[in-house]
PDB file of N, CA and C in Angstrom:
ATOM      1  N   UNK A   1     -65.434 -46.692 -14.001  1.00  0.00           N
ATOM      2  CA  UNK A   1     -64.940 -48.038 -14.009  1.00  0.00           C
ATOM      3  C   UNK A   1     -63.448 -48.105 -13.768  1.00  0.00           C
ATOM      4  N   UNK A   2     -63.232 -49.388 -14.185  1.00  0.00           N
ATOM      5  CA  UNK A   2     -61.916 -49.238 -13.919  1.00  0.00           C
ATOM      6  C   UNK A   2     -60.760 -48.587 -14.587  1.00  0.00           C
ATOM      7  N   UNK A   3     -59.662 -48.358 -14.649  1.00  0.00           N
ATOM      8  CA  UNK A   3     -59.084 -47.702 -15.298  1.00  0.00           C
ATOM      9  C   UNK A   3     -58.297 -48.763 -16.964  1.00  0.00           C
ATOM     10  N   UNK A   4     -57.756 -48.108 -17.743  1.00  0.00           N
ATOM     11  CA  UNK A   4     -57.788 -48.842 -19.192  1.00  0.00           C
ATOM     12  C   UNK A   4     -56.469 -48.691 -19.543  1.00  0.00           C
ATOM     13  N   UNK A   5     -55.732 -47.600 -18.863  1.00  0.00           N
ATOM     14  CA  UNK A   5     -54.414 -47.263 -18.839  1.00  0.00           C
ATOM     15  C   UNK A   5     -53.574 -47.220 -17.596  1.00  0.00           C
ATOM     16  N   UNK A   6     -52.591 -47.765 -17.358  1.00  0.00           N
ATOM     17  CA  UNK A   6     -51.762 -47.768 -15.807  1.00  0.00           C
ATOM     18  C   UNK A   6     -50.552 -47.104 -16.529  1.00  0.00           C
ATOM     19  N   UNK A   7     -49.568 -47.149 -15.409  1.00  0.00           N
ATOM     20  CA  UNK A   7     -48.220 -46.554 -15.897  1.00  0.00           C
ATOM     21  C   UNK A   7     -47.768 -47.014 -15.069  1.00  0.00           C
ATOM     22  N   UNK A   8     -45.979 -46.936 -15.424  1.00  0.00           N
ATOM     23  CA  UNK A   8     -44.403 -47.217 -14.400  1.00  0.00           C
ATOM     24  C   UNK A   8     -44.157 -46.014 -14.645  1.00  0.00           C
ATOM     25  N   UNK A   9     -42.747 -45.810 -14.068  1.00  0.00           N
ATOM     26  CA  UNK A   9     -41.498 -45.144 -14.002  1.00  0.00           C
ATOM     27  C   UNK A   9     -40.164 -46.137 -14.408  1.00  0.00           C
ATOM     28  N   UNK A  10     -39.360 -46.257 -15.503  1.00  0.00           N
ATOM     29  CA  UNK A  10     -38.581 -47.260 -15.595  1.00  0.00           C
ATOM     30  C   UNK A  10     -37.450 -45.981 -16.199  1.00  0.00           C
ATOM     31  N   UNK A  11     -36.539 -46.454 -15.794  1.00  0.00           N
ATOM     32  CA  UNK A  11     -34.748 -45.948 -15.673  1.00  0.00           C
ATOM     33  C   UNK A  11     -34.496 -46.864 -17.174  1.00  0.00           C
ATOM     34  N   UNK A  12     -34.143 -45.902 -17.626  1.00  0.00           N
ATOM     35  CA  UNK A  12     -33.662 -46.419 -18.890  1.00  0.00           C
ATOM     36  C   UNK A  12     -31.688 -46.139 -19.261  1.00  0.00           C
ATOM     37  N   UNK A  13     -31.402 -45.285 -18.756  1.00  0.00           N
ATOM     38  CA  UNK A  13     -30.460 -44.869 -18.870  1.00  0.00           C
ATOM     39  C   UNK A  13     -29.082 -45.196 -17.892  1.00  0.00           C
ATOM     40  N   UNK A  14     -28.265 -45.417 -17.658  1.00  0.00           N
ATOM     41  CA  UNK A  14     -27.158 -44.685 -15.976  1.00  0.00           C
ATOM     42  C   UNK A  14     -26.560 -43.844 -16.161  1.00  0.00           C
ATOM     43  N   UNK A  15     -26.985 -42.834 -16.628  1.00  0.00           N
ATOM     44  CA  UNK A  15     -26.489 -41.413 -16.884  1.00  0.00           C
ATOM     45  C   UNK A  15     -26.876 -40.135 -16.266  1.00  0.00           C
ATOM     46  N   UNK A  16     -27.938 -41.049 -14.896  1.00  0.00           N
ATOM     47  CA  UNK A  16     -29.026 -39.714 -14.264  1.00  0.00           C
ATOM     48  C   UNK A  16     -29.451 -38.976 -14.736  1.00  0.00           C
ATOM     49  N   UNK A  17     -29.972 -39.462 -15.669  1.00  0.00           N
ATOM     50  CA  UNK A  17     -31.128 -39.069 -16.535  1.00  0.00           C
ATOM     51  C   UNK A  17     -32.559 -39.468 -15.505  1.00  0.00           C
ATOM     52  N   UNK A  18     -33.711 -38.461 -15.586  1.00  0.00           N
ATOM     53  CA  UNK A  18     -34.971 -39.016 -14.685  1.00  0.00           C
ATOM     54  C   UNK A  18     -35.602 -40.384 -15.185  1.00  0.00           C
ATOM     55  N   UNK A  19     -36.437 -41.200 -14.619  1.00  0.00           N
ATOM     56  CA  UNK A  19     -36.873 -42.140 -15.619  1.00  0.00           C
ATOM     57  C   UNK A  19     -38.094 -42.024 -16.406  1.00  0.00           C
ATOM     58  N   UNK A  20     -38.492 -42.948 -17.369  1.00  0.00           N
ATOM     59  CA  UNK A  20     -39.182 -42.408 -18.473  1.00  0.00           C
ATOM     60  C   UNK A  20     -40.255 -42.742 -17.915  1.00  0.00           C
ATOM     61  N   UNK A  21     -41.557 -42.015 -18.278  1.00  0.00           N
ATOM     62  CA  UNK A  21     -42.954 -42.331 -17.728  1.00  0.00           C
ATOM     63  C   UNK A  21     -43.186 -43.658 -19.187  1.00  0.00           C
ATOM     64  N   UNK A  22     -43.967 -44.990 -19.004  1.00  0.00           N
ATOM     65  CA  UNK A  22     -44.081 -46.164 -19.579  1.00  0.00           C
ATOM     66  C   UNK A  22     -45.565 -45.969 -19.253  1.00  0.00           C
ATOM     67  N   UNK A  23     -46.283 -46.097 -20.055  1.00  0.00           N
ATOM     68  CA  UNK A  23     -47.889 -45.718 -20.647  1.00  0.00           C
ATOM     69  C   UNK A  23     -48.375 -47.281 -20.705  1.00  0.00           C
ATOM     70  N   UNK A  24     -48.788 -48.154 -19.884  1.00  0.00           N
ATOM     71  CA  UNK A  24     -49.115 -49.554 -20.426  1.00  0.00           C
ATOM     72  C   UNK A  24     -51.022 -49.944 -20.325  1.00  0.00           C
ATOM     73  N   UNK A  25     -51.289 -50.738 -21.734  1.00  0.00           N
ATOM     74  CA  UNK A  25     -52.748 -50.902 -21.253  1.00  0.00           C
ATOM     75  C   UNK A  25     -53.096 -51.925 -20.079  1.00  0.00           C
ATOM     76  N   UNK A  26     -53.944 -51.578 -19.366  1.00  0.00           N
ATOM     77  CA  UNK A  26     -54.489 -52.651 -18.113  1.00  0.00           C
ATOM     78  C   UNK A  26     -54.403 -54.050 -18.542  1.00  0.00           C
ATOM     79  N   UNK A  27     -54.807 -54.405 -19.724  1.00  0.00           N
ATOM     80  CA  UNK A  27     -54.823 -56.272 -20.408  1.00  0.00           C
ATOM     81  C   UNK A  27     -53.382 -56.481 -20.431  1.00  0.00           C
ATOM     82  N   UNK A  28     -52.420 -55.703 -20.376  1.00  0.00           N
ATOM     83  CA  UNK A  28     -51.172 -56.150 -19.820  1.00  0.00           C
ATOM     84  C   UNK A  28     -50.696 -56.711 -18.618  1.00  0.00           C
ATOM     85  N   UNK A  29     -51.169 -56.147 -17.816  1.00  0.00           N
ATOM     86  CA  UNK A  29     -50.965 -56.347 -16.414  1.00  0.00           C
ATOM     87  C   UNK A  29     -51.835 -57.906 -15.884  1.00  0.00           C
ATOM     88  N   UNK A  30     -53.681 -57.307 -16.838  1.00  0.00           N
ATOM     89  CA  UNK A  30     -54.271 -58.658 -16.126  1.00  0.00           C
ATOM     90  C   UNK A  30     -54.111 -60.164 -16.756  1.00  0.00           C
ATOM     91  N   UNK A  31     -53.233 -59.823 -17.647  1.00  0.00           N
ATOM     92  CA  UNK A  31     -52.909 -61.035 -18.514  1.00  0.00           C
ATOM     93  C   UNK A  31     -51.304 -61.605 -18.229  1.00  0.00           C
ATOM     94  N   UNK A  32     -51.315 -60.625 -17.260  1.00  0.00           N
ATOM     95  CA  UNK A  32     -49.464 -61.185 -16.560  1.00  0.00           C
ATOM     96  C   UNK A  32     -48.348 -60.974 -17.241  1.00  0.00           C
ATOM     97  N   UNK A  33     -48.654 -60.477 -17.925  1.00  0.00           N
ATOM     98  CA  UNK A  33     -47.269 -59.835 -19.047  1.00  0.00           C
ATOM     99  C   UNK A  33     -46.527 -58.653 -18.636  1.00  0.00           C
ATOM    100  N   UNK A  34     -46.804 -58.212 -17.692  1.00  0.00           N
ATOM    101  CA  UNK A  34     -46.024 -56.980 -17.502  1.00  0.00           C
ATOM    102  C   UNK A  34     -44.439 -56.932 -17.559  1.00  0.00           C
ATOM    103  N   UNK A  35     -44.075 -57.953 -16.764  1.00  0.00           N
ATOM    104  CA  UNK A  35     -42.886 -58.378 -16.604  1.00  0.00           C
ATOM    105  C   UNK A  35     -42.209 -58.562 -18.445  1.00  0.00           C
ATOM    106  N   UNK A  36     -42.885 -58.939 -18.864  1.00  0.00           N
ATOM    107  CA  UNK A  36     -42.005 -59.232 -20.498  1.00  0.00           C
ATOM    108  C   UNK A  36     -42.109 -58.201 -20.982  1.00  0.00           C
ATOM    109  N   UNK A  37     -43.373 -57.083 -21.183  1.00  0.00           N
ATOM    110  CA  UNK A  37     -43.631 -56.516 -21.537  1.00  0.00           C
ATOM    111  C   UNK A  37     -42.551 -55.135 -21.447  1.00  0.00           C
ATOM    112  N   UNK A  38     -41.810 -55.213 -19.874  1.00  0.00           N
ATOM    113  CA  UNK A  38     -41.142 -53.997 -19.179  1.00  0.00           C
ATOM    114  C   UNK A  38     -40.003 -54.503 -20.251  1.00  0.00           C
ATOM    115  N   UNK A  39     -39.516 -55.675 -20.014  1.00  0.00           N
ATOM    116  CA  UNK A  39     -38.312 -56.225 -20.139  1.00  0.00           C
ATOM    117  C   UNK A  39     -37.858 -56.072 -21.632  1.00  0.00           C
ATOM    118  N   UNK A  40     -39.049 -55.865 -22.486  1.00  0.00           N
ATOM    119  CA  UNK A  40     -38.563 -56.047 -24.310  1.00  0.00           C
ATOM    120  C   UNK A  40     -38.533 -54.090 -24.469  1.00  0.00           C
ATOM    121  N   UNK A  41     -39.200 -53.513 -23.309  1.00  0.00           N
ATOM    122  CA  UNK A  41     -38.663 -52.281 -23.657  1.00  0.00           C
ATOM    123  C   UNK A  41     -37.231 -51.681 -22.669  1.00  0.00           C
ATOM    124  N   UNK A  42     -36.766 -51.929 -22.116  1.00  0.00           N
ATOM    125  CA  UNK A  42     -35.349 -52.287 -21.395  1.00  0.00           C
ATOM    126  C   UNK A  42     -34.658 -52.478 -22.159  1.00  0.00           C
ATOM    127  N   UNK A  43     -34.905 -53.890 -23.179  1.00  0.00           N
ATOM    128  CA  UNK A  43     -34.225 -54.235 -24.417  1.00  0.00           C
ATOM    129  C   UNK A  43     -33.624 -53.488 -25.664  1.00  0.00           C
ATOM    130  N   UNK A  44     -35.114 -52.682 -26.192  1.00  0.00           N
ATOM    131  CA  UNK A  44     -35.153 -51.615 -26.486  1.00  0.00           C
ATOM    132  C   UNK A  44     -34.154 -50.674 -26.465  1.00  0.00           C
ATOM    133  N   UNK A  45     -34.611 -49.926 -24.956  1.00  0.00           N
ATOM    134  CA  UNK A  45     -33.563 -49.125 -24.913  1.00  0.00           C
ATOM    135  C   UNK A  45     -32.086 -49.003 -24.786  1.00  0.00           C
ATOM    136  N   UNK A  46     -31.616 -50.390 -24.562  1.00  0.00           N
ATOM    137  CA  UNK A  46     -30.213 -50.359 -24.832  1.00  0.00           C
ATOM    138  C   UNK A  46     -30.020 -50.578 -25.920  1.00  0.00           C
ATOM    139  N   UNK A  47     -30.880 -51.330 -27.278  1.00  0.00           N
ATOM    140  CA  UNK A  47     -30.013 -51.075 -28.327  1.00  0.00           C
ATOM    141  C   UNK A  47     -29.789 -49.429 -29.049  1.00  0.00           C
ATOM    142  N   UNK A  48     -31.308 -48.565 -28.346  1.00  0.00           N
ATOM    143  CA  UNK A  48     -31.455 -47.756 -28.569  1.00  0.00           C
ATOM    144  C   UNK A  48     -30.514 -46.319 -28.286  1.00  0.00           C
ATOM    145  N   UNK A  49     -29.272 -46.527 -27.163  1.00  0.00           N
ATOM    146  CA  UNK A  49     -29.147 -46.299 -26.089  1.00  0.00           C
ATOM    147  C   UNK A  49     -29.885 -44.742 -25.307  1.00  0.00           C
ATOM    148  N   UNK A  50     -30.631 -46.457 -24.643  1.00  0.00           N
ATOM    149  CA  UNK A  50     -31.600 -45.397 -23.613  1.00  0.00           C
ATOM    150  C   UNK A  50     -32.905 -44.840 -24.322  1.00  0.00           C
ATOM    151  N   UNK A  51     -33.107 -44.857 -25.936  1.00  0.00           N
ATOM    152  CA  UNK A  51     -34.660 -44.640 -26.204  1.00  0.00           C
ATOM    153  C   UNK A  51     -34.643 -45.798 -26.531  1.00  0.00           C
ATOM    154  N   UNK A  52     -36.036 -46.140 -26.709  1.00  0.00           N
ATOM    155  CA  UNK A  52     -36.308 -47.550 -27.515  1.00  0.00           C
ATOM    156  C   UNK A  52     -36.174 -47.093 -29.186  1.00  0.00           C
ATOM    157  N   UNK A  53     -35.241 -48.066 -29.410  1.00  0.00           N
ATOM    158  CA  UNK A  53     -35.244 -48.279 -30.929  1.00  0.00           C
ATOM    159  C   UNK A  53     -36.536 -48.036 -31.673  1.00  0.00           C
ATOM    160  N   UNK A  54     -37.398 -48.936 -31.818  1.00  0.00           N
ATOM    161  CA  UNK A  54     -38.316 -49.224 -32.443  1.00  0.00           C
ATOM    162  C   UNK A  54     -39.030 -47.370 -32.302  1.00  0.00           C
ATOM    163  N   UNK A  55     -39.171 -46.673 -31.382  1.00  0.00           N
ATOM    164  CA  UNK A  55     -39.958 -45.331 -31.480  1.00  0.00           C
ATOM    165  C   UNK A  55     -38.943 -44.627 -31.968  1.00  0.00           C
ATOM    166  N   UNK A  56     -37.273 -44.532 -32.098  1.00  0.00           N
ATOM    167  CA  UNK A  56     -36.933 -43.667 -32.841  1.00  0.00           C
ATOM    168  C   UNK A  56     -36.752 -44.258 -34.027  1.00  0.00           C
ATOM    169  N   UNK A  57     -36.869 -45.299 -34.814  1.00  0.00           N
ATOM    170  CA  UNK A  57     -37.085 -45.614 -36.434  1.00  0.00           C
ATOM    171  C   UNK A  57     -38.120 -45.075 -36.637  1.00  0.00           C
ATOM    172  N   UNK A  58     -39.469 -45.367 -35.717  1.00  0.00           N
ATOM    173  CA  UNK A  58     -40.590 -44.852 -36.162  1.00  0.00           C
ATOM    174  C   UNK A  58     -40.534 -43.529 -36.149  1.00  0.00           C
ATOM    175  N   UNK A  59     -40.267 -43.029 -35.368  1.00  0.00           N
ATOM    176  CA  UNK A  59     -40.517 -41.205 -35.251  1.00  0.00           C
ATOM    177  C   UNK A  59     -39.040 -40.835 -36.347  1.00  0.00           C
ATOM    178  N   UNK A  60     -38.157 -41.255 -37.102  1.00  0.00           N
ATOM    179  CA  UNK A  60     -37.234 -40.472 -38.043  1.00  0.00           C
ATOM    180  C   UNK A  60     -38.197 -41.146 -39.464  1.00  0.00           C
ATOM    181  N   UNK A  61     -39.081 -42.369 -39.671  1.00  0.00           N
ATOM    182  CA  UNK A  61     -39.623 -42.538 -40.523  1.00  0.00           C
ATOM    183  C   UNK A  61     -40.808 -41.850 -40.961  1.00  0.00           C
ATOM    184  N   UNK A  62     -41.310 -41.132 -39.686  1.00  0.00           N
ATOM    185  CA  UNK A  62     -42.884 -40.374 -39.853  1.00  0.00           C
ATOM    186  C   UNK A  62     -42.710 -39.156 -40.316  1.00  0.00           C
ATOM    187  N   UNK A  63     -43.488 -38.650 -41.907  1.00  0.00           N
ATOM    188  CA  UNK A  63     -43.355 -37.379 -42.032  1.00  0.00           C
ATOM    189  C   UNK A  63     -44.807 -36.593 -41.816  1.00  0.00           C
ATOM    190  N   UNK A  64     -45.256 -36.028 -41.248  1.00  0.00           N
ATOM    191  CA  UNK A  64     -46.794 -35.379 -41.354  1.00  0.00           C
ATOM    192  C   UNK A  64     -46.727 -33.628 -42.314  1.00  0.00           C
ATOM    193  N   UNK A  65     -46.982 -34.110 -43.048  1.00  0.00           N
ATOM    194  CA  UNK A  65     -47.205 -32.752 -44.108  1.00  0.00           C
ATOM    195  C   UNK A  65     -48.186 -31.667 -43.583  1.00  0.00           C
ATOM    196  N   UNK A  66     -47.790 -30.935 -44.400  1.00  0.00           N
ATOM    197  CA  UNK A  66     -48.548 -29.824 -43.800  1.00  0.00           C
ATOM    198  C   UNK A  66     -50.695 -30.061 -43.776  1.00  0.00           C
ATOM    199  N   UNK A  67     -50.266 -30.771 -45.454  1.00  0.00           N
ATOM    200  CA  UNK A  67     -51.717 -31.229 -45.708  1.00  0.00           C
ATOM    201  C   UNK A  67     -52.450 -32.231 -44.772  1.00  0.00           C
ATOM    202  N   UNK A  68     -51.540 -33.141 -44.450  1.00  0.00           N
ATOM    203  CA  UNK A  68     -51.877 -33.977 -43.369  1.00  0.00           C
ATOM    204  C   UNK A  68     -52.494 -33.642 -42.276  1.00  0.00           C
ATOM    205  N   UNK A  69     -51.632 -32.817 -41.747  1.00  0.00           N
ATOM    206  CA  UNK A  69     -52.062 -32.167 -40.651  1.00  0.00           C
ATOM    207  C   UNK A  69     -53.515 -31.402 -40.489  1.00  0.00           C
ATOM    208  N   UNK A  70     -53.541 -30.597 -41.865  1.00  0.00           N
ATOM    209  CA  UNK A  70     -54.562 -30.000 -41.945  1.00  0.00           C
ATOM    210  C   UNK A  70     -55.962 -30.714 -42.067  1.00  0.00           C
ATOM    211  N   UNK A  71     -55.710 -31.932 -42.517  1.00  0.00           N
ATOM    212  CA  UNK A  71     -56.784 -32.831 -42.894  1.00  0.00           C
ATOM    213  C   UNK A  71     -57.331 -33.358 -41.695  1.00  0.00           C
ATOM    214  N   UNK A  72     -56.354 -33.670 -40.523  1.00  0.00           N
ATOM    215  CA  UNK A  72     -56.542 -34.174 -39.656  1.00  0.00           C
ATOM    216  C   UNK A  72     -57.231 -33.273 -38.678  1.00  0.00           C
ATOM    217  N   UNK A  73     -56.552 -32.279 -38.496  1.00  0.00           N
ATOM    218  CA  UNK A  73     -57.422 -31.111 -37.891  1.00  0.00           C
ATOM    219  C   UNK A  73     -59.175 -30.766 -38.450  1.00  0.00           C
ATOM    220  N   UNK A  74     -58.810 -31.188 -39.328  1.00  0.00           N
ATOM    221  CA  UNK A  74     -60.578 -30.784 -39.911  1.00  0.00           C
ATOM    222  C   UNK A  74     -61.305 -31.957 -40.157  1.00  0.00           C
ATOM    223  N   UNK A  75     -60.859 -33.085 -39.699  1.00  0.00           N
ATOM    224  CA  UNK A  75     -61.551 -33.984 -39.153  1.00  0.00           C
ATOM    225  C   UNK A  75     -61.941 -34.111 -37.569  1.00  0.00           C
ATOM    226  N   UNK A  76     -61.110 -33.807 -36.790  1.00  0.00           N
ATOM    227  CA  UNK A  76     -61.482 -33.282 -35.654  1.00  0.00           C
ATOM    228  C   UNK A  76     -62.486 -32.614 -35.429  1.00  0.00           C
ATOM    229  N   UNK A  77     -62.335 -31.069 -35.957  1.00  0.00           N
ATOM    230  CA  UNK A  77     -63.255 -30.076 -36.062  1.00  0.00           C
ATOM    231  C   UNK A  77     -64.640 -30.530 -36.660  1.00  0.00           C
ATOM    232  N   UNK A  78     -64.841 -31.658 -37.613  1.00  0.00           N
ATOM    233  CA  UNK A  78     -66.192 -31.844 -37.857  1.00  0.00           C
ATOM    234  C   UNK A  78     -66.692 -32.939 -36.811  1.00  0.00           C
ATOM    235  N   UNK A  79     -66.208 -33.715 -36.369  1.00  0.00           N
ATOM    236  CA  UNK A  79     -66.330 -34.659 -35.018  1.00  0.00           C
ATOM    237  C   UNK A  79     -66.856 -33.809 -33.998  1.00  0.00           C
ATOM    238  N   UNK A  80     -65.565 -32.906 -34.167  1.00  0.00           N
ATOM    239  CA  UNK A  80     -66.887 -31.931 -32.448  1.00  0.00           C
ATOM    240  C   UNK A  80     -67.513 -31.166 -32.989  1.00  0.00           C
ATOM    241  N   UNK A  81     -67.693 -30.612 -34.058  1.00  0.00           N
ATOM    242  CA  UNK A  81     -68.961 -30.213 -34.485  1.00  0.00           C
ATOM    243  C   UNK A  81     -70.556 -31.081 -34.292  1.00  0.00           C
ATOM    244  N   UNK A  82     -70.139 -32.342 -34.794  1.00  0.00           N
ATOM    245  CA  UNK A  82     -71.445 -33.077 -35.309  1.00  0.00           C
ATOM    246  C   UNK A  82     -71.442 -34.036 -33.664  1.00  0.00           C
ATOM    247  N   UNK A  83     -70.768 -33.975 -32.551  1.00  0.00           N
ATOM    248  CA  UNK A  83     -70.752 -33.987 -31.058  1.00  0.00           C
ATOM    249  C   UNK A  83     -71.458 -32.753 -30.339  1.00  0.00           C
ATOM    250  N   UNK A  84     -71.676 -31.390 -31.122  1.00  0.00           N
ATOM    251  CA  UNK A  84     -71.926 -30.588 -30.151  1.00  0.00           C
ATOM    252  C   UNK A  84     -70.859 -30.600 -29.770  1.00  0.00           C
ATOM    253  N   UNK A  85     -69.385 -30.221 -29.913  1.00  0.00           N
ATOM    254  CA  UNK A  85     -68.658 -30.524 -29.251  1.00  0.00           C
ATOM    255  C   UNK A  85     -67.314 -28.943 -29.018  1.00  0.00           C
ATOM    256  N   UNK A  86     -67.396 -28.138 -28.132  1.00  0.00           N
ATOM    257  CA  UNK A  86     -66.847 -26.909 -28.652  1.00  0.00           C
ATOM    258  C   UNK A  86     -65.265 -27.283 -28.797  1.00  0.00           C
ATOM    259  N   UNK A  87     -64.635 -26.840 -30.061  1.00  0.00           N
ATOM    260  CA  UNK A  87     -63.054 -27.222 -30.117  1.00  0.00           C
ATOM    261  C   UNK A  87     -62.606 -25.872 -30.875  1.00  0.00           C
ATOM    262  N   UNK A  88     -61.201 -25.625 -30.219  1.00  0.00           N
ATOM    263  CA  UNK A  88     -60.896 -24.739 -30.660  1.00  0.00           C
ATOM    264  C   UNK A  88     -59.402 -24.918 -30.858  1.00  0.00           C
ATOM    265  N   UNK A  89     -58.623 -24.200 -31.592  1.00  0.00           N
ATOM    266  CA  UNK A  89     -57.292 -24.517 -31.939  1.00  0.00           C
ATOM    267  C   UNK A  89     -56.252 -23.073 -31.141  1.00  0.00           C
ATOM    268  N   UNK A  90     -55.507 -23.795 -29.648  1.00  0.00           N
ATOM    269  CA  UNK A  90     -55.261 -22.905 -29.027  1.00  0.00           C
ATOM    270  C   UNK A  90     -54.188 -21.970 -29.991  1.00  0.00           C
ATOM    271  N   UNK A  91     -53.746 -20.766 -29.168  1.00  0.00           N
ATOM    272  CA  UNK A  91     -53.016 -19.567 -29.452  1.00  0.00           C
ATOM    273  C   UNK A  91     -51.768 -20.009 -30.073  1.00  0.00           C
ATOM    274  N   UNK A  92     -50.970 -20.733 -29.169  1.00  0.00           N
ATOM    275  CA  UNK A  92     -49.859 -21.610 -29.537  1.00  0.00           C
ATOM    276  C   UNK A  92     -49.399 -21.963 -30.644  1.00  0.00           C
ATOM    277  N   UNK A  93     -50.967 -23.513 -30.995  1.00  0.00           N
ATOM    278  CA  UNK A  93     -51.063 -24.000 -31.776  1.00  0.00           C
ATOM    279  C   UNK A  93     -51.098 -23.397 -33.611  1.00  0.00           C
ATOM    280  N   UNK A  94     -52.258 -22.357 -33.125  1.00  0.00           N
ATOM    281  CA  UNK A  94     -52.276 -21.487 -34.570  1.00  0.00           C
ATOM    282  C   UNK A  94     -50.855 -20.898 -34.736  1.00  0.00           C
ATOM    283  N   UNK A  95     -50.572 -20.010 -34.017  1.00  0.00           N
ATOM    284  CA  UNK A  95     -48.991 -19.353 -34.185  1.00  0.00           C
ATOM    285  C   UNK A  95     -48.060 -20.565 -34.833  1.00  0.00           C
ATOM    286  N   UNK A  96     -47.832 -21.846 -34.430  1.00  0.00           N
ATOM    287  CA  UNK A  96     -46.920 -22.737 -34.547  1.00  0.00           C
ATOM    288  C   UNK A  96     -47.230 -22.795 -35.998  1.00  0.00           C
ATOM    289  N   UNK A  97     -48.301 -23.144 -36.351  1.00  0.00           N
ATOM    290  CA  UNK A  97     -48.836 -23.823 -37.838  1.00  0.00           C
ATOM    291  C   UNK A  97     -48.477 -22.346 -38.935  1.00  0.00           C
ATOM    292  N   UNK A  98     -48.729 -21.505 -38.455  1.00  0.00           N
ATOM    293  CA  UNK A  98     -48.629 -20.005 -39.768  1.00  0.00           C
ATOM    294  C   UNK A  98     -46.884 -20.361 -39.427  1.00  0.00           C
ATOM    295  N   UNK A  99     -46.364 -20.911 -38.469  1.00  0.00           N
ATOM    296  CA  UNK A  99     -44.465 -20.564 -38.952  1.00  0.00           C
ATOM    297  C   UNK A  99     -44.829 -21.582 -39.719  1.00  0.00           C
ATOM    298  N   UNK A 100     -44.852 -22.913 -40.306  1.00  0.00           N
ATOM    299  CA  UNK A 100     -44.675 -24.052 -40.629  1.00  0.00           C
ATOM    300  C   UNK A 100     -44.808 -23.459 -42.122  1.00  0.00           C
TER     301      UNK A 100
END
């Protein structure tokens, strides 16, 4: 079908910096909002300068614990379990979590 997610490229910065990939759902676009939608994150990023505000309050407010994490992972793991679903926790990933 059709697709549920579109994207831009929007310049956030004048510092030649590349521009940021902008993740927007399709009911944006078919509901004509795109234009406001670009424009309040533009907004954003200059008070931000150049990130959007609102994702760095959120991302210095978010803490994910170790337990968290773990909980979340083993909710996963029983999802693709009870999917038939093979999941595995790459090389990376494990290494990253035993430093933590």
């Amino acid at each position: 079908g059709e697709p549920l997610v579109g994207f831009l490229y929007l310049q956030t910065t004048g510092d030649g910096a590349p521009p940021a990939r902008l993740d927007v759902p399709a009911w944006v676009l078919e509901a004509g909002l795109l234009e406001e939608v670009v424009d309040a994150v533009r907004a954003e990023c200059v008070v931000g300068n150049g990130y959007p505000y609102a994702l760095e309050t959120a991302d210095a407010a978010a803490v994910i614990t170790t337990r968290d994490r773990e909980q979340f992972l083993r909710a996963i793991q029983e999802f693709a379990e009870a999917e038939d679903f093979a999941f595995r926790v790459s090389r990376k990933a494990a290494s990253k979590q035993r430093r933590r």
